[in-house]
C-alpha atoms as a PDB file:
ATOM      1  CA  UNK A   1      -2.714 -10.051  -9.712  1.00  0.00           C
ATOM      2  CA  UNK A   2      -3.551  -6.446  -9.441  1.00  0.00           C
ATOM      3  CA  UNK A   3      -0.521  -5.992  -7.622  1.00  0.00           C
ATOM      4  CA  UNK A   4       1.553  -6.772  -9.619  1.00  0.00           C
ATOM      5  CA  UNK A   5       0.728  -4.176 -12.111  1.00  0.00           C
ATOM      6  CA  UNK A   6       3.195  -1.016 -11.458  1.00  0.00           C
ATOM      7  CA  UNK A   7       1.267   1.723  -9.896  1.00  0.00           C
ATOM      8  CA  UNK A   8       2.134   4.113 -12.726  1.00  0.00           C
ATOM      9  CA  UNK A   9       0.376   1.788 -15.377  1.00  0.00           C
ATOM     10  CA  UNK A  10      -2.402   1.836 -12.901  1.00  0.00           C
ATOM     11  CA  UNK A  11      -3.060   5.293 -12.379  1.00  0.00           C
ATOM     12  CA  UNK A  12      -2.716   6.055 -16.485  1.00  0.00           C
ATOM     13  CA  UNK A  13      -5.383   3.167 -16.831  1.00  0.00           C
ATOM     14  CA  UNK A  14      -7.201   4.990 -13.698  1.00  0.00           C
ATOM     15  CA  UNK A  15      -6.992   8.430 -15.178  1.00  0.00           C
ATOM     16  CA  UNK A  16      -7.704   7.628 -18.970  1.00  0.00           C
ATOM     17  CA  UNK A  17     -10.580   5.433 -18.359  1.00  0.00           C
ATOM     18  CA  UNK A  18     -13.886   8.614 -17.749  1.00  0.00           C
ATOM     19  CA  UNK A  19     -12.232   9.798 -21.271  1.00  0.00           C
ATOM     20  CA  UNK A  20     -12.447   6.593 -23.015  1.00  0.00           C
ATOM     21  CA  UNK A  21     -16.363   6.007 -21.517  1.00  0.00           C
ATOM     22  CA  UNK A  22     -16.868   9.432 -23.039  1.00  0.00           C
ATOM     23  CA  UNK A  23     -15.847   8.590 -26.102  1.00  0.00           C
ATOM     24  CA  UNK A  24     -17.328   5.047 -26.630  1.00  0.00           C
ATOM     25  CA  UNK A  25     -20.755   6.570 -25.603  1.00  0.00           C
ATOM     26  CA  UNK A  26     -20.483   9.871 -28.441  1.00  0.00           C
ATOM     27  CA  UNK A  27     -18.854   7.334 -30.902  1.00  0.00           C
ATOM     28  CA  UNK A  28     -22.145   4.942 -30.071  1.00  0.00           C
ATOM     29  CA  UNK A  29     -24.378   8.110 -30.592  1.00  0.00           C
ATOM     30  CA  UNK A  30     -22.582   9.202 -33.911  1.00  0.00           C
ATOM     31  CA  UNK A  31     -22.938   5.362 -35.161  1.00  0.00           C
ATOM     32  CA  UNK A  32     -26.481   4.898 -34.111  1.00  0.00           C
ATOM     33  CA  UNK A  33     -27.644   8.535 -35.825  1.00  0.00           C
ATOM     34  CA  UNK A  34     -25.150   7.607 -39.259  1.00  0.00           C
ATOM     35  CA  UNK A  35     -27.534   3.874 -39.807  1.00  0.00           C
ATOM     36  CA  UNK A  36     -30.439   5.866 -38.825  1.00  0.00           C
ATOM     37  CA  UNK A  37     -29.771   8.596 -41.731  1.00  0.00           C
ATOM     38  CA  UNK A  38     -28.800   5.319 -43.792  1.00  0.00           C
ATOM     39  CA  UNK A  39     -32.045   3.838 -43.322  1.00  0.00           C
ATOM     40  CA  UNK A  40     -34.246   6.937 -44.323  1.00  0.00           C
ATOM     41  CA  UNK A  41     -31.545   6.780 -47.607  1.00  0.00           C
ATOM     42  CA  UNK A  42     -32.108   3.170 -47.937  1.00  0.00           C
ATOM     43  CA  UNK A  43     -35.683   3.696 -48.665  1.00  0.00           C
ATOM     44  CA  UNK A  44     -35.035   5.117 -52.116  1.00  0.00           C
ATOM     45  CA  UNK A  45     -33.848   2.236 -53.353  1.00  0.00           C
ATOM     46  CA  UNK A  46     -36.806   0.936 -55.685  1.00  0.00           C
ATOM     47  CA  UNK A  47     -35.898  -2.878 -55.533  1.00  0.00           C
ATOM     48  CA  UNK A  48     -37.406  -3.537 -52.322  1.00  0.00           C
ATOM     49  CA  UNK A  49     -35.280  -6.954 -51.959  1.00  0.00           C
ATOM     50  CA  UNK A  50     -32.006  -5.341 -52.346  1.00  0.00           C
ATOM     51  CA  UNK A  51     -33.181  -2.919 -49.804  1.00  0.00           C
ATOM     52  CA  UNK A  52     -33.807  -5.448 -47.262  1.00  0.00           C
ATOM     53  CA  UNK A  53     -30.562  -7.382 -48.058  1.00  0.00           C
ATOM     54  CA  UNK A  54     -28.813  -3.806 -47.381  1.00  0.00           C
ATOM     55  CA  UNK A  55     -30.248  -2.980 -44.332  1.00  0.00           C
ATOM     56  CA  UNK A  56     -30.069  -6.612 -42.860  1.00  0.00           C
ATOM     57  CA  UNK A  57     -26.528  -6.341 -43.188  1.00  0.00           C
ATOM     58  CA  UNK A  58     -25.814  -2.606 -42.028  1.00  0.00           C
ATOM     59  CA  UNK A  59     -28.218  -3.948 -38.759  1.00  0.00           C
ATOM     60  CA  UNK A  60     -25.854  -7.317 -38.323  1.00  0.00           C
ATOM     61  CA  UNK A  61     -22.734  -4.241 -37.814  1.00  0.00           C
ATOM     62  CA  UNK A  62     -25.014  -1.988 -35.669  1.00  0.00           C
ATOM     63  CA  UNK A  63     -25.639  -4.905 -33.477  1.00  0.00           C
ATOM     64  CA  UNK A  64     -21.642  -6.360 -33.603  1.00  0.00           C
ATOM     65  CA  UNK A  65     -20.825  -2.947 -32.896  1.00  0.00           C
ATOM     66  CA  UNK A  66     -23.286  -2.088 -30.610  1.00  0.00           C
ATOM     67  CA  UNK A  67     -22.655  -5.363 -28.145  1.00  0.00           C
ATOM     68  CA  UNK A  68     -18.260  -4.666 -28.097  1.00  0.00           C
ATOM     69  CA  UNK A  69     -19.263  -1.242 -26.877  1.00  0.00           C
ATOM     70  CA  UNK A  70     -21.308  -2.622 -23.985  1.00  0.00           C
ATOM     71  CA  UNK A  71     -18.568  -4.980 -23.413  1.00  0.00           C
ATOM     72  CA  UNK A  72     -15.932  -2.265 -23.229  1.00  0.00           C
ATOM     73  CA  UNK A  73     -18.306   0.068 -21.015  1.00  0.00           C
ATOM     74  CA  UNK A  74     -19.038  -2.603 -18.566  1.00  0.00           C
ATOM     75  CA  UNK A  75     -15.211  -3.654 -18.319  1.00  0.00           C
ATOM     76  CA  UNK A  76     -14.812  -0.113 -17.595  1.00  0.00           C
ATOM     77  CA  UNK A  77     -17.190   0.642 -15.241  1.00  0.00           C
ATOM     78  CA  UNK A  78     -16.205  -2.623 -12.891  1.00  0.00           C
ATOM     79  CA  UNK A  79     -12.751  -2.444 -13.201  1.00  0.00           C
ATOM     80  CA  UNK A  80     -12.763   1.544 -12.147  1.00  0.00           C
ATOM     81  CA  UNK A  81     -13.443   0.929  -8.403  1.00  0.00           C
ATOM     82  CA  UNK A  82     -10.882  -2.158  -7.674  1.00  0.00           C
ATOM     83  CA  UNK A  83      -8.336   0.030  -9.768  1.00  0.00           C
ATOM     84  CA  UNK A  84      -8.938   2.866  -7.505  1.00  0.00           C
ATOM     85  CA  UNK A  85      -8.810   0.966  -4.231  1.00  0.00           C
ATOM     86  CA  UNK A  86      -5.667  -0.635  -4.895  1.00  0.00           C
ATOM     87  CA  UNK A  87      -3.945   2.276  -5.867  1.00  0.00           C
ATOM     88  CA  UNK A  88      -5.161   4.072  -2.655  1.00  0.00           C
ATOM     89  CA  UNK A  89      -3.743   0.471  -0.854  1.00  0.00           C
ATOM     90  CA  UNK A  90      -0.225   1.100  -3.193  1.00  0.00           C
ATOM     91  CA  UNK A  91      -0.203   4.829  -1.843  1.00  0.00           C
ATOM     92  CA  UNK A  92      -0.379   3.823   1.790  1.00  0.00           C
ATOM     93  CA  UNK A  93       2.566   1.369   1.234  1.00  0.00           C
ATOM     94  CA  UNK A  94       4.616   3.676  -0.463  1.00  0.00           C
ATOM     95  CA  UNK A  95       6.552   6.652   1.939  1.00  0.00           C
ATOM     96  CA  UNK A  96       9.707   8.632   0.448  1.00  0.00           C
ATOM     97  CA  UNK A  97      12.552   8.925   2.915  1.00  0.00           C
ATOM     98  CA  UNK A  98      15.612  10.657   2.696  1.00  0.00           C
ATOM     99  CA  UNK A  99      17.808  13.335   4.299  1.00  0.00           C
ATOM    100  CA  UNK A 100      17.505  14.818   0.991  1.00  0.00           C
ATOM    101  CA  UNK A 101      16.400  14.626  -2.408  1.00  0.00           C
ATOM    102  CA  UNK A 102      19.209  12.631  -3.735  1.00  0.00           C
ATOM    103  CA  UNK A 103      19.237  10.280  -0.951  1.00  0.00           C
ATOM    104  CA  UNK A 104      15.332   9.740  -0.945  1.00  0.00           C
ATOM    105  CA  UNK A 105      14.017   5.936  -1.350  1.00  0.00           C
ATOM    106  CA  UNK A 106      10.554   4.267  -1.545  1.00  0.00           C
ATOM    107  CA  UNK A 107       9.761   2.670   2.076  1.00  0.00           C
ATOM    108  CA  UNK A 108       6.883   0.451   3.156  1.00  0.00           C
ATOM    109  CA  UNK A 109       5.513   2.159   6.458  1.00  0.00           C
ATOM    110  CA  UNK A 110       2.819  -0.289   7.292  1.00  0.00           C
ATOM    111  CA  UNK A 111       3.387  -2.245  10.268  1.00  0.00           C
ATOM    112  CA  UNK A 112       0.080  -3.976  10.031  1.00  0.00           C
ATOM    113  CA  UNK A 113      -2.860  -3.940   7.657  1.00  0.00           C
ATOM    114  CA  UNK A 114      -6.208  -5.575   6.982  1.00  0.00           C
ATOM    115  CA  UNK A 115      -7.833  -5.593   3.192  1.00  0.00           C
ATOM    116  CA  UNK A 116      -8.086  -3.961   1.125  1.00  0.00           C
ATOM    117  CA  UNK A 117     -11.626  -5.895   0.888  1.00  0.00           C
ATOM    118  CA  UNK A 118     -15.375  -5.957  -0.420  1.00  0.00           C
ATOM    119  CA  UNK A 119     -16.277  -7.846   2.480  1.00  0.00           C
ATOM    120  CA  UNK A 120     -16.207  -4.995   4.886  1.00  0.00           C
ATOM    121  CA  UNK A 121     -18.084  -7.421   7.329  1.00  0.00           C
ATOM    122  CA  UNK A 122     -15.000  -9.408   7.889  1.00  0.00           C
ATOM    123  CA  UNK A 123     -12.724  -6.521   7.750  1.00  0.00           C
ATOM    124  CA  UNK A 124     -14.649  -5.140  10.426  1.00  0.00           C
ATOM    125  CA  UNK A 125     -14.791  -8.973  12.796  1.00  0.00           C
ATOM    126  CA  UNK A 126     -11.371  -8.922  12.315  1.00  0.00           C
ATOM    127  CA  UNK A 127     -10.672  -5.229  14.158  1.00  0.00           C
ATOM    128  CA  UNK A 128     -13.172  -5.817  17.076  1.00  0.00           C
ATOM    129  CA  UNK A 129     -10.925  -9.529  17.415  1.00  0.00           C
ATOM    130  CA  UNK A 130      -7.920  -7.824  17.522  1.00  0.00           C
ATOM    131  CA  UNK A 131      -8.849  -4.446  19.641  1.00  0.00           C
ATOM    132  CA  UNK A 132      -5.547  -4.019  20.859  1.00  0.00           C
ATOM    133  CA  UNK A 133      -4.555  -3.517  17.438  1.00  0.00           C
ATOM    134  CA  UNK A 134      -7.254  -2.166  15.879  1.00  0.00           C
ATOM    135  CA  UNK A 135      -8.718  -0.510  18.567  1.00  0.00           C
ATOM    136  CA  UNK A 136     -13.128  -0.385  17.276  1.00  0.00           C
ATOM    137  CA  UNK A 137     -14.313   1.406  20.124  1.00  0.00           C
ATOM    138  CA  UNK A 138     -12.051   4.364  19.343  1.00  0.00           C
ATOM    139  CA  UNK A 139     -12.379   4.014  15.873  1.00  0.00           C
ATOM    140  CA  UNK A 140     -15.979   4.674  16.319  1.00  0.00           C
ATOM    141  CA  UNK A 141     -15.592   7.808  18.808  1.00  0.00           C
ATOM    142  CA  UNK A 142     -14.725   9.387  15.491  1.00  0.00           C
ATOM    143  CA  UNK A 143     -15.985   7.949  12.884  1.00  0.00           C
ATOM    144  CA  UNK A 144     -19.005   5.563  11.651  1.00  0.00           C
ATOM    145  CA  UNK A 145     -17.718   2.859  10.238  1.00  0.00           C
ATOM    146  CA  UNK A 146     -20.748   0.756  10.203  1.00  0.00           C
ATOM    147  CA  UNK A 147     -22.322   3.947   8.016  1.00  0.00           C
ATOM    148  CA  UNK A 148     -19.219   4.267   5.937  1.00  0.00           C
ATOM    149  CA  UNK A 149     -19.779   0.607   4.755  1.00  0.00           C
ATOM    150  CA  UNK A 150     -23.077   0.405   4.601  1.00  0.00           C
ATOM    151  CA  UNK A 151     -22.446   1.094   0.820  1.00  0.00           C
ATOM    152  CA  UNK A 152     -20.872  -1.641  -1.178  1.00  0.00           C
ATOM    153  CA  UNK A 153     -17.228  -0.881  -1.295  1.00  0.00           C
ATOM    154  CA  UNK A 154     -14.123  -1.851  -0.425  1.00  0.00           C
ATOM    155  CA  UNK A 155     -12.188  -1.303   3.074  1.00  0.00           C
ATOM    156  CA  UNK A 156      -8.585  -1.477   3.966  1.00  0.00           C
ATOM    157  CA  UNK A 157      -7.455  -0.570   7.556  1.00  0.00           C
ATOM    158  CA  UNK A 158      -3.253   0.019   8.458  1.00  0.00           C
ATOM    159  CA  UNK A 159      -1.270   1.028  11.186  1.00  0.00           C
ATOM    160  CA  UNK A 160       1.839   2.830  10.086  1.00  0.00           C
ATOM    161  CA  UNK A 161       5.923   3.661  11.966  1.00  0.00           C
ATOM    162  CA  UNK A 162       5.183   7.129  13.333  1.00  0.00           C
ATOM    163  CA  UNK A 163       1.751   6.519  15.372  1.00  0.00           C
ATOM    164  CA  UNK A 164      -0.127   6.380  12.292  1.00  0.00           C
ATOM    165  CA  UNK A 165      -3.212   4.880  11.310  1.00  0.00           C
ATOM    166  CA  UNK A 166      -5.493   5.166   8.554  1.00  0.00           C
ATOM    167  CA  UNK A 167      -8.774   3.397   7.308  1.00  0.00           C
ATOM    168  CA  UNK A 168      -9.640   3.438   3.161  1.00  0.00           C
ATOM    169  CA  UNK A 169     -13.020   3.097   1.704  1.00  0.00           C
ATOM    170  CA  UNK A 170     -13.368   2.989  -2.035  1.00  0.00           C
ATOM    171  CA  UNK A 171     -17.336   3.054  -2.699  1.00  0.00           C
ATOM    172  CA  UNK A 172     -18.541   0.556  -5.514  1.00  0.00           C
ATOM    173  CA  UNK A 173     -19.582   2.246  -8.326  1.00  0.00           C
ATOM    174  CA  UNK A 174     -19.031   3.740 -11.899  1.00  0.00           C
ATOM    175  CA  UNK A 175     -17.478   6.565 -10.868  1.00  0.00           C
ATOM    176  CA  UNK A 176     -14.441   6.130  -8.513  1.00  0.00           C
ATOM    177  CA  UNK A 177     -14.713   7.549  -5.200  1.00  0.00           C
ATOM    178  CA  UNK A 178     -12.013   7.040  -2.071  1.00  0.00           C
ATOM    179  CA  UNK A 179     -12.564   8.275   1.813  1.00  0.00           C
ATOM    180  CA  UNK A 180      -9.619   8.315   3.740  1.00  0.00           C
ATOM    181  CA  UNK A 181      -9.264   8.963   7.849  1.00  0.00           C
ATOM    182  CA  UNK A 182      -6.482   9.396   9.477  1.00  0.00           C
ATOM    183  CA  UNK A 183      -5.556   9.330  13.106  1.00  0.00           C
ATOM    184  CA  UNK A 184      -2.540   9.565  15.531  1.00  0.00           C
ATOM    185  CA  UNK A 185      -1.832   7.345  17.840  1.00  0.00           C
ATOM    186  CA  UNK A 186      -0.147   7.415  21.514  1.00  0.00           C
ATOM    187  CA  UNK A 187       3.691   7.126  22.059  1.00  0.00           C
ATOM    188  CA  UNK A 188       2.978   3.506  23.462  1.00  0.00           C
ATOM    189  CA  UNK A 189       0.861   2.844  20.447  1.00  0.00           C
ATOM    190  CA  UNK A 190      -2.381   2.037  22.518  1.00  0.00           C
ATOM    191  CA  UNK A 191      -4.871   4.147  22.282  1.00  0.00           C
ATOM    192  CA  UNK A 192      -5.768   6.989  19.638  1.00  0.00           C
ATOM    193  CA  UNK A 193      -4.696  10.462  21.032  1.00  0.00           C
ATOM    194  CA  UNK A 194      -6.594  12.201  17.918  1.00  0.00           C
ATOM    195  CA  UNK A 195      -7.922  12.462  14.780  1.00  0.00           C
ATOM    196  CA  UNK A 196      -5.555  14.035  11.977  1.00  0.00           C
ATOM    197  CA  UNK A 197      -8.209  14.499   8.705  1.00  0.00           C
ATOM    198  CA  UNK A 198     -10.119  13.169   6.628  1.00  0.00           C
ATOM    199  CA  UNK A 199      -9.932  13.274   2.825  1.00  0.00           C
ATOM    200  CA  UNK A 200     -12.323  12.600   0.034  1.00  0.00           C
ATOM    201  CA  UNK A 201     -10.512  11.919  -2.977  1.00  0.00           C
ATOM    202  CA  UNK A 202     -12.295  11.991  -6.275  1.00  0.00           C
ATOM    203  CA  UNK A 203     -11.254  11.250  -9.968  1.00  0.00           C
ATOM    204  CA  UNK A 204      -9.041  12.554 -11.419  1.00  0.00           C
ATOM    205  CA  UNK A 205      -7.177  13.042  -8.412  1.00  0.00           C
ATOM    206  CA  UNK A 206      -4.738  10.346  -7.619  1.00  0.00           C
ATOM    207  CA  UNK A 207      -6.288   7.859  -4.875  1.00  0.00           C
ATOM    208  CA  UNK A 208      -2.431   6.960  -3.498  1.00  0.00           C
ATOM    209  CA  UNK A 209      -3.479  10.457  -1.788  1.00  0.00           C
ATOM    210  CA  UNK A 210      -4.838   8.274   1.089  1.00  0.00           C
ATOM    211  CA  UNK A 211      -1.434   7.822   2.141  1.00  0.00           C
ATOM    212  CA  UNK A 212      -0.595  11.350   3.419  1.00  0.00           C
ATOM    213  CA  UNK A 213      -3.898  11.445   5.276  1.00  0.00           C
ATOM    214  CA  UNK A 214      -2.428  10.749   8.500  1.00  0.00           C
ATOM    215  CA  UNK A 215       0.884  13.106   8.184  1.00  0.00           C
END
């Protein structure tokens, strides 16, 4: 589903989303201070039944108002994280190539991938049952990946043309986070010759960064 939403709607969902939290929360604020000042008013009103009547009715909006703000801040707040890790996972699959810039086209350079995936458990049975692939035991000469994951998140793990291969984690939360490693691989593709970075890509910076990790 999520991919097929183009990665340029993606990102402008991605990078207007801390704004729009911002300004549901101040808007909240404003709203719950304006029925507050209406309430202190409301007490001047000398028929105490038409008093009650009008602040029943300004509390039934408060509330209506109140409860689509939480549902727009929680939509927010779970949808930032997926958003982010499949952008990063969009990134990785996407490579210009091209003698020059008129010739240059959109490439996928992933030979083989695994996730992107909350259950980091199986992402992480399925490398140590395919070590020729994934390699594990090198993996963790440079990295801890059982330390990376031990926060909820999700994982992706590709090999790329070019002796590439890089490992994603996007760490479960409110506010988007993405790791990205990178390594190099041998000519015969066997056995990683070094490690090429590591980036740490936070918003509002674009998480299909995760791609050139590795370059």
């Amino acid at each position: 589903m999520a991919n097929a939403i183009p990665l340029q709607l993606e990102y402008l969902f991605y990078i207007l989303s801390i704004p729009i939290l911002f300004i549901i929360i101040i808007w909240t604020s404003y709203y719950s201070k304006s029925f507050l000042d209406f309430f202190r008013s409301s007490e001047n009103v000398k028929k105490r039944h038409k008093r009650a009547r009008i602040v029943k009715t300004e509390k039934e909006k408060m509330r209506k108002y109140e409860s689509l703000f939480a549902v727009i801040l929680l939509i927010l707040i779970l949808s930032l994280s997926p958003i982010a890790s499949d952008i990063s996972d969009k990134g990785v699959h996407r490579e210009l190539k091209g003698e020059n810039a008129l010739e240059l086209v959109i490439v996928d350079p992933v030979i083989h991938s695994l996730g992107p995936s909350y259950n980091t458990e199986k992402i992480r049975d399925e490398m140590e049952e395919n070590p020729n692939i994934w390699m594990p035991e090198e993996v963790d000469q440079y990295i801890d990946l059982e330390k990376i994951t031990r926060f909820p998140g999700s994982l992706a793990v590709y090999r790329l043309y070019g002796g590439r291969y890089i490992i994603t984690y996007t760490y479960l939360g409110p506010f988007p986070i993405t790791k990205a490693y990178g390594f190099l691989l041998s000519t015969q593709g066997n056995e990683i010759i070094s490690f090429s970075g590591e980036d740490t890509i936070l918003y509002p910076f674009n998480p299909a960064k995760a791609g050139d990790v590795a370059d």
